[in-house]
Protein backbone atom coordinates (compact mmCIF):
# COMPACT_ATOMS: atom_id res chain seq x y z
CA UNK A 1 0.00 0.00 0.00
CA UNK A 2 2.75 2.41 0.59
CA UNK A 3 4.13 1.56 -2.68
CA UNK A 4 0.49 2.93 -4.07
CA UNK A 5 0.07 5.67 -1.52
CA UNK A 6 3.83 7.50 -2.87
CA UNK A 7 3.04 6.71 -6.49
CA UNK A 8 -0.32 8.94 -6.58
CA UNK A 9 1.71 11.76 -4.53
CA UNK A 10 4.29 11.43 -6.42
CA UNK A 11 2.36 12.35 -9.65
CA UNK A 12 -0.24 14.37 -7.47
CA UNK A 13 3.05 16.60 -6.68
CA UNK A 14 4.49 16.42 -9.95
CA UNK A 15 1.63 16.22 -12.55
CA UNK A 16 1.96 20.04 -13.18
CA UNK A 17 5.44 19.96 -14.43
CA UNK A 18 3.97 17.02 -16.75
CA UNK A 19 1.00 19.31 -17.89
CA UNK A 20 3.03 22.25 -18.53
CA UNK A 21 5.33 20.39 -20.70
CA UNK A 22 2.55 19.10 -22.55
CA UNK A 23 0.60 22.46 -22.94
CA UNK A 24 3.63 24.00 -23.84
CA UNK A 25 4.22 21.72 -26.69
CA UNK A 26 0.96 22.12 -28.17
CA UNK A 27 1.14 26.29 -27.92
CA UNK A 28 4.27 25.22 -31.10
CA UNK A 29 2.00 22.18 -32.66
CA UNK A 30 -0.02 25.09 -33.65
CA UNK A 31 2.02 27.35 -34.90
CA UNK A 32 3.95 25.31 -36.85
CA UNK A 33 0.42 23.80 -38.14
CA UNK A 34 -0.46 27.06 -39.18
CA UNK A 35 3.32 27.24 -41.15
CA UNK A 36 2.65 23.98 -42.47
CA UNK A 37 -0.74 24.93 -43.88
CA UNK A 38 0.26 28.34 -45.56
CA UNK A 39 3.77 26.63 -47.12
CA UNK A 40 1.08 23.71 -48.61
CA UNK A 41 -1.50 26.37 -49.93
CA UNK A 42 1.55 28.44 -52.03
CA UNK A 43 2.67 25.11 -53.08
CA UNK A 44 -0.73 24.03 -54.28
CA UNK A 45 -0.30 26.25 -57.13
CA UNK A 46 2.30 23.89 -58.33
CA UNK A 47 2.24 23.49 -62.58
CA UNK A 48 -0.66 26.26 -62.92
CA UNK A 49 -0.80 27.52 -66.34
CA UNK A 50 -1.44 31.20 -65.10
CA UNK A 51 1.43 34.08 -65.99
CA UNK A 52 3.51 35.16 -62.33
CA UNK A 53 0.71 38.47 -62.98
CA UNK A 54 -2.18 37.11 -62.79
CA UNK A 55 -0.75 34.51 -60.11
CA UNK A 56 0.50 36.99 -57.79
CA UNK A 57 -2.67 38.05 -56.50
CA UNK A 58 -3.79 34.77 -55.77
CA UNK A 59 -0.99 34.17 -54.03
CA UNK A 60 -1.42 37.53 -52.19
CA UNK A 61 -4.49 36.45 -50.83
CA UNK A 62 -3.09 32.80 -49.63
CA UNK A 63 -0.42 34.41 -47.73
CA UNK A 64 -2.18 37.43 -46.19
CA UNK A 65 -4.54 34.15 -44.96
CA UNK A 66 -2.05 31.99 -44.04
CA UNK A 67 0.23 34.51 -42.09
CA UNK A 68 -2.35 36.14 -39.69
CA UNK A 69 -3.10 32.46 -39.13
CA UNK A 70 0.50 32.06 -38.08
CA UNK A 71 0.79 35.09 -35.90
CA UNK A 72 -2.95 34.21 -34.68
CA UNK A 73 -1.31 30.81 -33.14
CA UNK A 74 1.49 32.75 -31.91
CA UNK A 75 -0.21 35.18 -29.97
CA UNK A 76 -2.44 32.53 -28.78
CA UNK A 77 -5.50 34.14 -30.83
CA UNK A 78 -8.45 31.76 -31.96
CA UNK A 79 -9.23 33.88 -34.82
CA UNK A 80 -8.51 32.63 -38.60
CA UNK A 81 -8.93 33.83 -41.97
CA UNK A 82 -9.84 31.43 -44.79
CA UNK A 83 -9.70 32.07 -48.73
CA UNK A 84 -12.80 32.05 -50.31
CA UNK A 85 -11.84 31.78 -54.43
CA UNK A 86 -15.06 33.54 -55.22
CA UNK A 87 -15.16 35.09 -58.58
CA UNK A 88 -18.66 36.92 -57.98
CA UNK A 89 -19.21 40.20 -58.01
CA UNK A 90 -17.82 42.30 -55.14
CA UNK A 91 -17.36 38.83 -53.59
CA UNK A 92 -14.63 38.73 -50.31
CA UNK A 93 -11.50 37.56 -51.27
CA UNK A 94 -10.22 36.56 -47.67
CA UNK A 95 -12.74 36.42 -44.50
CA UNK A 96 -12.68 35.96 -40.85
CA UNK A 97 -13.44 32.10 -40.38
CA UNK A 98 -14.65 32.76 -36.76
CA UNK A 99 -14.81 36.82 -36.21
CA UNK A 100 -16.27 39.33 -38.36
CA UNK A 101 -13.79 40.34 -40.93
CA UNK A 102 -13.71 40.77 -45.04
CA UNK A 103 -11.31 41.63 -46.87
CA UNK A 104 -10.64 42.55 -50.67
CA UNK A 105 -6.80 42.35 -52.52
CA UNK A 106 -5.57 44.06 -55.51
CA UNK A 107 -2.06 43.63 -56.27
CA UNK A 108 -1.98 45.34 -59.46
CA UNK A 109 1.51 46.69 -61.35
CA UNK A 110 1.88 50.45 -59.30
CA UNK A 111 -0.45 51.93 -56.54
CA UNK A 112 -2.41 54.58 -58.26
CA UNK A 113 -3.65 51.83 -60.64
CA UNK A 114 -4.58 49.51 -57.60
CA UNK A 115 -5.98 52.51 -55.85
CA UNK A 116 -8.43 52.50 -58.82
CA UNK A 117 -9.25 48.97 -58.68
CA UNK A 118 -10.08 48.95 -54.97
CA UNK A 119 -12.36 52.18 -55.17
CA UNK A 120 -14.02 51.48 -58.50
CA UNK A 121 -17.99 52.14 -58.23
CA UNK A 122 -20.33 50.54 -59.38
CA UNK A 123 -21.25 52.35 -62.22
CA UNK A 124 -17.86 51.74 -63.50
CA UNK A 125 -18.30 48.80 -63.76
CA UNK A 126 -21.29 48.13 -65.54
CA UNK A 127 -19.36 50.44 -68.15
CA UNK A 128 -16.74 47.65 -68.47
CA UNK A 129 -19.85 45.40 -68.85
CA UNK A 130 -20.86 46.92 -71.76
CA UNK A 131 -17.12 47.55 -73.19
CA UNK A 132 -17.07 43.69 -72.86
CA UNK A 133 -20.26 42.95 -74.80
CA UNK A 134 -22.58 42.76 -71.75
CA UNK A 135 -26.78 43.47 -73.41
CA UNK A 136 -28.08 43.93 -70.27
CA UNK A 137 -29.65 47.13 -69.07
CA UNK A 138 -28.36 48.75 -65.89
CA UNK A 139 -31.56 47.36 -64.30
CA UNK A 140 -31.06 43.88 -64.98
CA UNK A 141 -27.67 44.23 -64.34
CA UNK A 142 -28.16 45.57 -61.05
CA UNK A 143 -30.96 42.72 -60.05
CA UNK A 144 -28.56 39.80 -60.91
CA UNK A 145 -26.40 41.52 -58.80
CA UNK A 146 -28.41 41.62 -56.11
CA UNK A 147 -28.93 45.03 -55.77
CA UNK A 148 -32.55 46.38 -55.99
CA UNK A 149 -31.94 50.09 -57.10
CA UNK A 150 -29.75 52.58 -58.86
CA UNK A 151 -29.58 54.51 -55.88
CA UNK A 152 -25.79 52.44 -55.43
CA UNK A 153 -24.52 53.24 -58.76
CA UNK A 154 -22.07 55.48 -57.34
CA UNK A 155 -20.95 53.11 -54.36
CA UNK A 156 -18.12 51.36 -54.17
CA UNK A 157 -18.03 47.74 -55.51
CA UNK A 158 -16.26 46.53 -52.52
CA UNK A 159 -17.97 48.85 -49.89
CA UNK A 160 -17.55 47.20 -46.47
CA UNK A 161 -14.19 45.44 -46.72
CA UNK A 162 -10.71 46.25 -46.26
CA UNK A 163 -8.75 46.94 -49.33
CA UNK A 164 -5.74 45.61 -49.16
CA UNK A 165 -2.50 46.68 -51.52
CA UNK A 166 0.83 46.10 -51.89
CA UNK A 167 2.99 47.47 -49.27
CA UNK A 168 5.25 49.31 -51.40
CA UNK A 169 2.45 50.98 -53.31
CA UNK A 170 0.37 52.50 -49.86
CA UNK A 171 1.62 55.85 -50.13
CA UNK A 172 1.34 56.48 -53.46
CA UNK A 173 -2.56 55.00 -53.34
CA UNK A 174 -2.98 57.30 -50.40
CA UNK A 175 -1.83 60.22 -52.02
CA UNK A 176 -3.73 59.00 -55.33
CA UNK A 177 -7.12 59.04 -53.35
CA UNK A 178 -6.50 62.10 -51.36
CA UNK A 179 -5.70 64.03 -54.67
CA UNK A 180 -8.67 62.48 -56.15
CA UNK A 181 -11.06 63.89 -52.99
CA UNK A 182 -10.24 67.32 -53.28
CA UNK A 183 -10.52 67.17 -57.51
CA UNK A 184 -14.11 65.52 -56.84
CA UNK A 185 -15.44 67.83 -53.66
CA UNK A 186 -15.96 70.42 -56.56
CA UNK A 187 -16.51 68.45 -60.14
CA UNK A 188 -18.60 65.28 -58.22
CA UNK A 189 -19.52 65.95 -54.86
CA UNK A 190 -21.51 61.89 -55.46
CA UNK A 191 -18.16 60.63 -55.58
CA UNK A 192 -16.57 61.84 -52.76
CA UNK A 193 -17.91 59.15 -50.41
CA UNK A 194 -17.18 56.36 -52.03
CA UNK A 195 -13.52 57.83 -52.40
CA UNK A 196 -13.19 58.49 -49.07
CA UNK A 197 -14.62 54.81 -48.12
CA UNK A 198 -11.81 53.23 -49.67
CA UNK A 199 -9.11 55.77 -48.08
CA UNK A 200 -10.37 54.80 -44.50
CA UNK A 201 -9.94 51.01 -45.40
CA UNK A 202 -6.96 51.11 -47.22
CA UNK A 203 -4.15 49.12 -45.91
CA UNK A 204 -1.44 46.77 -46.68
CA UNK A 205 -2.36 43.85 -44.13
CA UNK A 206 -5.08 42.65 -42.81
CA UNK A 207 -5.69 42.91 -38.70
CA UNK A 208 -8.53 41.85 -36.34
CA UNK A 209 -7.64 45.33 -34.12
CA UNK A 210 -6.92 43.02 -31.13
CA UNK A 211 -3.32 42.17 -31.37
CA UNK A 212 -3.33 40.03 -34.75
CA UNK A 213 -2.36 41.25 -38.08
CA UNK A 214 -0.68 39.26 -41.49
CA UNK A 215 2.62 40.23 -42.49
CA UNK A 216 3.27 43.13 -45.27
CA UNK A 217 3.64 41.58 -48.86
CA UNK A 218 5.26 44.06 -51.35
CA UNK A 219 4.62 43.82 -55.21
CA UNK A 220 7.88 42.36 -56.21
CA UNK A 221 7.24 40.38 -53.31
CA UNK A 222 4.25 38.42 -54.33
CA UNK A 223 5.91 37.82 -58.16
CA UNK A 224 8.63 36.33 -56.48
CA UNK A 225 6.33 33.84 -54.47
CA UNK A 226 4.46 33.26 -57.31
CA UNK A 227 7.43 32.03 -59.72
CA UNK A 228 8.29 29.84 -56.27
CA UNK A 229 4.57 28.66 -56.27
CA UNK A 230 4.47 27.66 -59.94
CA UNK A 231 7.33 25.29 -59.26
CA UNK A 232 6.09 24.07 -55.64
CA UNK A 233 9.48 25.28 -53.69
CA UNK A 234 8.09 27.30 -51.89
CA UNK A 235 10.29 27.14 -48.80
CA UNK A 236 8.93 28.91 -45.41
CA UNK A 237 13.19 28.94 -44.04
CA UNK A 238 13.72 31.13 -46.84
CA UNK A 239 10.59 33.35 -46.19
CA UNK A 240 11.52 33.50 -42.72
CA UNK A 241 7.91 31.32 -41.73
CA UNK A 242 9.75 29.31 -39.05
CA UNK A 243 8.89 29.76 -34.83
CA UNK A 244 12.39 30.84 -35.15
CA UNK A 245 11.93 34.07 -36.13
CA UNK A 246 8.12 34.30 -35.28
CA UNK A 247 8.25 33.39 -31.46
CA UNK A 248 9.62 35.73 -29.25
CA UNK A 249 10.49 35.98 -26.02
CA UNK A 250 7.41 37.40 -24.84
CA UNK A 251 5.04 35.13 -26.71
CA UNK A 252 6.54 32.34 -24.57
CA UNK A 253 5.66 34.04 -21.16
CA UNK A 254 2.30 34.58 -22.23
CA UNK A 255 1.72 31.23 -23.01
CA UNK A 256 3.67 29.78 -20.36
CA UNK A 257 1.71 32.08 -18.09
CA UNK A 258 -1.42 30.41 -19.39
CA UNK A 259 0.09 27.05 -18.72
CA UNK A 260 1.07 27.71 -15.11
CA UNK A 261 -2.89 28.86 -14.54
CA UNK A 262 -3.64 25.21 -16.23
CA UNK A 263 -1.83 23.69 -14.43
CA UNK A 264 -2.25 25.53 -10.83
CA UNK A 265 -5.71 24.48 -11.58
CA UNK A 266 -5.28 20.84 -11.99
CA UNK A 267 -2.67 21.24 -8.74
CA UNK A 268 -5.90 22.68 -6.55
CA UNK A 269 -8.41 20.06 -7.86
CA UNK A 270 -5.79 17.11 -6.79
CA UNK A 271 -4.92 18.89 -3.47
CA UNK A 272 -8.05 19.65 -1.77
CA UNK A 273 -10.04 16.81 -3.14
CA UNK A 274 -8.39 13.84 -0.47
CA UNK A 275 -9.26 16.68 2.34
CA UNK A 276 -12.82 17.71 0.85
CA UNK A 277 -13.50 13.86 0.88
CA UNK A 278 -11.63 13.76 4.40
CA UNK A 279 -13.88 16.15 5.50
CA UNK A 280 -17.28 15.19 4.49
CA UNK A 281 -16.50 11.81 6.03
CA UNK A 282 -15.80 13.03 9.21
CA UNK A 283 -19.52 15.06 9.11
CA UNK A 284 -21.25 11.82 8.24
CA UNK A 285 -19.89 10.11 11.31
CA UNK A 286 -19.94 12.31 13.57
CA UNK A 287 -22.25 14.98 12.57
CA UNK A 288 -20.64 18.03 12.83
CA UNK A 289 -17.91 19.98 11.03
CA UNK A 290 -13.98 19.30 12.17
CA UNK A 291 -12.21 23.18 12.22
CA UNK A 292 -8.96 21.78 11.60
CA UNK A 293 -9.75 19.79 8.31
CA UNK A 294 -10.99 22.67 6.49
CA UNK A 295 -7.54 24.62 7.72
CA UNK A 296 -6.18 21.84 6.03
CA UNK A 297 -8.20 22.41 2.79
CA UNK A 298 -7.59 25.83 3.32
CA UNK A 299 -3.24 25.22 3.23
CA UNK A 300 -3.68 22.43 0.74
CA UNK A 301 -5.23 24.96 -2.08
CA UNK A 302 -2.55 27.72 -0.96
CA UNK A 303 0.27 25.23 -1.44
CA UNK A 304 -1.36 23.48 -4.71
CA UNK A 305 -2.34 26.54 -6.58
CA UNK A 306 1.15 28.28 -5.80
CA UNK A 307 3.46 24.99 -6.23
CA UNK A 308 1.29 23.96 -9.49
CA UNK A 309 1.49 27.61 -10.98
CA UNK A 310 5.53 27.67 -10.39
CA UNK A 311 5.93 24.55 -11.55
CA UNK A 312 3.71 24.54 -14.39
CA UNK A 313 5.01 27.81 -15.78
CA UNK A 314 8.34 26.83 -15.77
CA UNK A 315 8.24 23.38 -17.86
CA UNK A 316 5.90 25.41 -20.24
CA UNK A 317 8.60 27.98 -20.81
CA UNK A 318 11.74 25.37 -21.55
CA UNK A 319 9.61 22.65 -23.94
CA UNK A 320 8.59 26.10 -25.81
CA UNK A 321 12.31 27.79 -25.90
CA UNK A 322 13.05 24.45 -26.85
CA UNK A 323 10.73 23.20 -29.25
CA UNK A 324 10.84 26.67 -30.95
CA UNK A 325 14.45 26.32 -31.72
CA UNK A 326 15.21 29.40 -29.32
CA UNK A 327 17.79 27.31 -27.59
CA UNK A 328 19.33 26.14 -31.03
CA UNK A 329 18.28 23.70 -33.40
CA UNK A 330 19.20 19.85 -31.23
CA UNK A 331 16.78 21.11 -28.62
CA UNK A 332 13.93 21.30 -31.27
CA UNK A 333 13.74 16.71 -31.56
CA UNK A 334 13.47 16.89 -27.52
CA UNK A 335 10.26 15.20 -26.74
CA UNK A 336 7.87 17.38 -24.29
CA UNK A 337 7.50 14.79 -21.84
CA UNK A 338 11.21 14.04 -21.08
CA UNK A 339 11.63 18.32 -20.92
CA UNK A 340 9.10 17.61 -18.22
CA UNK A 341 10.12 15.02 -16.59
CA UNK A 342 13.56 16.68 -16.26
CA UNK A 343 11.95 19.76 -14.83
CA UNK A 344 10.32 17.38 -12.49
CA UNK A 345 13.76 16.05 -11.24
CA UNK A 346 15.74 19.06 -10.91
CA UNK A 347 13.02 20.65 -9.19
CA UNK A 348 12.56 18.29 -6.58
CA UNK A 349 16.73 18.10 -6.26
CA UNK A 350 16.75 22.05 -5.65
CA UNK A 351 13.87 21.58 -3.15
CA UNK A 352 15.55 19.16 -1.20
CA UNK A 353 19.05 20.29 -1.08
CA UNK A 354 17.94 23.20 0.58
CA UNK A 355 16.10 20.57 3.22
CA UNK A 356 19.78 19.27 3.36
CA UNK A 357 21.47 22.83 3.59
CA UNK A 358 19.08 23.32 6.75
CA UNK A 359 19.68 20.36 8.19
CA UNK A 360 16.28 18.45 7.21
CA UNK A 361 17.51 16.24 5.17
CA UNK A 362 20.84 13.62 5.24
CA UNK A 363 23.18 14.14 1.74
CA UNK A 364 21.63 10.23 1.65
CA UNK A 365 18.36 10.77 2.13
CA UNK A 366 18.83 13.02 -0.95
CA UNK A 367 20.46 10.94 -2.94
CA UNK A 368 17.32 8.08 -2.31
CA UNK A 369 15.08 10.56 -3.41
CA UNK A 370 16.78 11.41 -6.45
CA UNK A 371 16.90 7.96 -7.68
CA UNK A 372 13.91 6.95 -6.41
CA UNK A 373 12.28 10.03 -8.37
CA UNK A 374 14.60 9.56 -11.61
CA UNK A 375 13.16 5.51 -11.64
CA UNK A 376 9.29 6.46 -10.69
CA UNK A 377 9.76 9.24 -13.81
CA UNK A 378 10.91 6.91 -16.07
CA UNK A 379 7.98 4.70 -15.87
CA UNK A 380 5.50 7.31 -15.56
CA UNK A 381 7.07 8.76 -19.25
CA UNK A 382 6.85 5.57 -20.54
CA UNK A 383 3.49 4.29 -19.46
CA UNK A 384 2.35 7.59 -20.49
CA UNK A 385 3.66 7.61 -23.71
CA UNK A 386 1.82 4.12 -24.42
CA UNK A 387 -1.18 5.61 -22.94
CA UNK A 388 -0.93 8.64 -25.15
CA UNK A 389 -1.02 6.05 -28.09
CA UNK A 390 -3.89 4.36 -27.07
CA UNK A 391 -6.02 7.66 -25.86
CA UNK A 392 -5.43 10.03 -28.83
CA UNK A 393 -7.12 12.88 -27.24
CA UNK A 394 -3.87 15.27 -26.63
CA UNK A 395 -2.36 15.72 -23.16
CA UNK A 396 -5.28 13.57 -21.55
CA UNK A 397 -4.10 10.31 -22.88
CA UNK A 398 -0.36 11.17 -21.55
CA UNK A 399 -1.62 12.22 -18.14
CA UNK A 400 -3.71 8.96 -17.69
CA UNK A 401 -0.91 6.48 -18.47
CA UNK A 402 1.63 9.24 -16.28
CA UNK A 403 -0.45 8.65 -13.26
CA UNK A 404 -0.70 4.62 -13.85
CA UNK A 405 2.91 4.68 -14.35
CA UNK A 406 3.87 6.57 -11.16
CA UNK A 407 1.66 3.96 -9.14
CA UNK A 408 3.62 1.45 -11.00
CA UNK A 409 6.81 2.60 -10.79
CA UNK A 410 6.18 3.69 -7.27
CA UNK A 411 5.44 -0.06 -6.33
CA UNK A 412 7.76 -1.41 -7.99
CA UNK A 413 10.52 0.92 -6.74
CA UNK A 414 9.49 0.13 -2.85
CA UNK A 415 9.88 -3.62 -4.34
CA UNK A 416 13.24 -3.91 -5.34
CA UNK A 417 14.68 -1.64 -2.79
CA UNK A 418 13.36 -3.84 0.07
CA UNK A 419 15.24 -6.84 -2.26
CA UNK A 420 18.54 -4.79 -2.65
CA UNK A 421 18.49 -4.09 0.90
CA UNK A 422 17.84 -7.67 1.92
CA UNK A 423 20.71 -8.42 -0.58
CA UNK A 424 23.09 -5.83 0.98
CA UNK A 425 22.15 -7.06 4.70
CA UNK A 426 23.23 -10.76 3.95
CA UNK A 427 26.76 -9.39 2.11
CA UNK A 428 27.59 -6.24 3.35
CA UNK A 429 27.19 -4.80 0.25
CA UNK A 430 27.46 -1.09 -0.22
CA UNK A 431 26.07 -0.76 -3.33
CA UNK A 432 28.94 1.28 -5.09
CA UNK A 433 29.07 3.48 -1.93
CA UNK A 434 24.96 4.52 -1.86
CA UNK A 435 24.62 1.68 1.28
CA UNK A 436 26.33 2.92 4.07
CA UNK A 437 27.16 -0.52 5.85
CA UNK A 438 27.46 0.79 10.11
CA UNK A 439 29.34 -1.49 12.06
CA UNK A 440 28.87 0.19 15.62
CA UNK A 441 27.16 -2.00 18.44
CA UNK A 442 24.19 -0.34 19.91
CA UNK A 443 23.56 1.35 22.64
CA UNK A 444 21.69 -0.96 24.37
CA UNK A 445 24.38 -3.98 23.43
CA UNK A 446 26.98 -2.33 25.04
CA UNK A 447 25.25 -1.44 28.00
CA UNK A 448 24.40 -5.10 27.89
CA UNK A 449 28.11 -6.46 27.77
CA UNK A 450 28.75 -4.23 30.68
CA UNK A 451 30.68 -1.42 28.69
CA UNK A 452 30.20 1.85 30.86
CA UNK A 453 28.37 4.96 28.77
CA UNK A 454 28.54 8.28 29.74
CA UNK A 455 26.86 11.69 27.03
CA UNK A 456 29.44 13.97 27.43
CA UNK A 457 26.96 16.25 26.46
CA UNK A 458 24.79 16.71 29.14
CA UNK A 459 25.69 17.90 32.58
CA UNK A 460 24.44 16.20 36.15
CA UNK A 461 24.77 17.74 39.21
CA UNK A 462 24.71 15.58 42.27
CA UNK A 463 22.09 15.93 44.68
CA UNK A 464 22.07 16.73 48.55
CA UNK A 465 20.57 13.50 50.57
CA UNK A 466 20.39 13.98 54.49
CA UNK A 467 21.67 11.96 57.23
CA UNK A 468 18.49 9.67 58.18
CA UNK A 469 18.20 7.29 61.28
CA UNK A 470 17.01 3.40 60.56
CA UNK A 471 16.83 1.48 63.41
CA UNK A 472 18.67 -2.07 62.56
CA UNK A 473 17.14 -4.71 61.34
CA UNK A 474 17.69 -8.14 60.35
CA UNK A 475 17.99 -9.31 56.99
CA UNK A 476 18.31 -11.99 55.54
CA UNK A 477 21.25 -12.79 52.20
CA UNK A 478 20.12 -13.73 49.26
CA UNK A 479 22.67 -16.13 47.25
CA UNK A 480 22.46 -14.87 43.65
CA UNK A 481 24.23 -17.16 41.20
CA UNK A 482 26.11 -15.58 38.34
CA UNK A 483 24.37 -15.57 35.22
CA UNK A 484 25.36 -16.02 31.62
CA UNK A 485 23.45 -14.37 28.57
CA UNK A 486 23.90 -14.86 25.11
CA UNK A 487 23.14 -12.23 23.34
CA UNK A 488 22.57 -12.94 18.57
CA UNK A 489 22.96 -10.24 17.18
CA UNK A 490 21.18 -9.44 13.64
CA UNK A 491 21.72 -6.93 10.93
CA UNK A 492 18.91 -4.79 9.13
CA UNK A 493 17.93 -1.24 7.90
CA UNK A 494 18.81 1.27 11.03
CA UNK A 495 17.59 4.03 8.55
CA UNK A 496 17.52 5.54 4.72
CA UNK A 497 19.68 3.29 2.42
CA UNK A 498 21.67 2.44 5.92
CA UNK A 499 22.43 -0.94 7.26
CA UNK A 500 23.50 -1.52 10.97
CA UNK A 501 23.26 -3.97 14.14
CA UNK A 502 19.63 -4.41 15.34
């Protein structure tokens, strides 16, 4: 039962280095996801027959998508953009998948000339209709449009969305419009709005005004990802898509922060539990509410929340530095769940060396522990790495088959230490110096054999006894015979990993 009893505090201390890890792990899963999926949408253009022109807007829109997915992940954002390949009329090119966002691109050969495009009205383009060929009247040409008047001739066709532009080409498109207001407040005051509408959404990336925004794509830019596209190389090293140069520092805190509350939660819910139970089965027999048990529950959540927060945080922040690459490129093929079981270890080491700096602890009592802890880990990472294979729901499966595996390993720990002790009683084995074999007679043994004993340590004084009268009296003597007493003496465990006379 004690074998048991350490295994489930074992990972009941520990489990929050073990969910950090894990959390922290999946924070880079999806960003690197996110890389994955932009790098396989360029590449999807692979043997198009469209010219690097007419490709470069397409591409435009995939990476404008794909990137603010990227920096989405990294900032630990929910919102994405998809690509919706619409060809309708005024249809979105890009939109918010799960937040309200639309977005329109034209990555045309200068700015004033995609200026132009992205402010083009309506009524402008029913003109190219009928340049084109088109029969229908503006009526009809409005309906199957969907719009039920003329009164939005002069509206933008992309009213309502952000125009996006090349980056290079912004300030000239700015200037373009602006120019283009002040000509238009006196010839056509009706155009004005529509003018101005596209100024106030003009930009070169597209942002969710929270924190989230895709990364600037120039002109030359985009040709250059197209030709790359065309030929499927595209390469996100050499367009700087890696968590190398995404992930910074501070992303890592703020997810590692997030971790540490995950896991100071878990830490509370394992704590208090054993003394909530403790509790209510102490009112059911015997009726009334025991003070000191909810102190307990009270210093069990302090200690869980603050231990499991620490803790938590910390294996978060290495698996990401290292999984990231942060900490150079050998660190990245470091699975999670050794990152936290070495957390877990050194941890515990720090904890208790101060124990043995105060005097709590013996430098052998530490060195138990840290095998003890270094076996128990190893079959809680590998149970749990079985389990994770068999439950494929992420970080539950691993924490399941962690907390079997520190039971197990717990057991069978207690196990063979009771046989290697047994083994080192019988031969006086000191197991490479970690069995301290003690070879002094005890105490009681020597007092036995008649040696005389004295603790130099503590003073006695001697006591004052009066003179008292006894009136004589007769006694008889006793004839004591001298006795002799053999005396086996055994050898067994006197204390941790120490073997002595008993």
């Amino acid at each position: 039962m004690d074998g048991f009893r350490e295994g489930i505090e074992f990972f009941e201390k520990n489990n929050s280095s073990l969910l950090g890890s894990a959390l922290g792990n999946q924070y880079i899963d999806r960003v690197e996801f996110e890389i994955n999926e932009t790098v396989k949408s360029l590449n999807g253009f692979s043997g198009t027959a469209a010219s690097i022109s007419t490709l470069k807007g397409d591409v435009a829109e995939f990476w404008h998508a794909g990137t603010f997915n990227i920096k989405a992940a990294v900032r630990g954002s929910n919102h994405r953009l998809v690509v919706d390949r619409s060809h309708d009329f005024g249809s979105v090119d890009v939109r918010g998948k799960n937040f309200i966002s639309k977005a329109g691109l034209k990555y045309y050969k200068d700015g004033v000339t995609s200026a132009k495009q992205q402010s083009k009205s309506i009524f402008e383009r029913y003109k190219e209709y009928q340049a084109q060929g088109g029969k229908d009247s503006i009526e009809t040409f409005l309906k199957k449009r969907g719009y039920s008047d003329t009164s939005v001739l002069n509206s933008a066709v992309y009213a309502g969305q952000i125009r996006v532009i090349p980056a290079d080409q912004l300030k000239d498109a700015i200037a373009y419009l602006e120019k283009n207001i002040a000509k238009e407040s006196v010839n056509r005051p009706e155009q004005v709005q529509r003018l101005k509408e596209t100024l106030a959404m003009l930009t070169d990336k597209i942002s969710d005004n929270e924190g989230v925004e895709s990364i600037q794509l120039t002109e030359a830019e985009s040709r250059q990802i197209a030709r790359l596209a065309k030929e499927g190389l595209v390469d996100p090293k050499k367009l700087g898509l890696t968590t190398e140069e995404l992930i910074q520092e501070s992303d890592i805190i703020r997810e590692s922060f997030q971790a540490g509350m995950s896991a100071a939660v878990v830490s509370l819910v394992l704590k208090i539990t054993p003394e909530i139970l403790k509790a209510i089965d102490y009112l059911i027999q015997n009726g009334e509410i025991d003070e000191e048990q909810y102190k307990a529950i009270g210093l069990a959540a302090v200690t869980g929340v603050s231990e499991g927060f620490i803790r938590g945080s910390i294996s978060a922040a290495i698996t990401a530095n290292c999984k990231a690459g942060l900490l150079g490129s050998t660190l990245k093929e470091v699975e999670p769940s050794i990152i936290g079981m070495v957390t877990v270890v050194t941890m515990n080491t720090i904890q208790n060396s101060f124990k043995v700096a105060k005097g709590e602890m013996t430098r052998q009592e530490l060195t138990d522990e840290l095998i003890k802890q270094m076996f128990v880990s190893t079959c809680s990472l590998y149970i749990g790495g079985i389990s994770q294979g068999i439950i494929e729901l992420p970080v539950l499966g691993f924490m399941i088959g962690s907390f079997i595996g520190s039971m197990i390993g717990s057991v069978a720990y207690s196990a063979g230490y009771s046989a290697v002790m047994s083994f080192c009683v019988e031969n006086g084995f000191t197991m490479f110096g970690l069995v301290d074999q003690n070879y002094e007679l005890p105490k009681e043994i020597l007092e036995k054999i008649g040696v005389e004993l004295f603790d130099y340590e503590n003073f006695d004084y001697e006591n004052f006894t009066p003179e008292i009268f006894n009136v004589a009296t007769f006694d008889l003597q006793l004839y004591e015979y001298e006795k002799y007493d053999i005396i086996f003496l055994r050898r067994g465990v006197i204390g941790i990993r120490r073997i002595g006379y008993i």
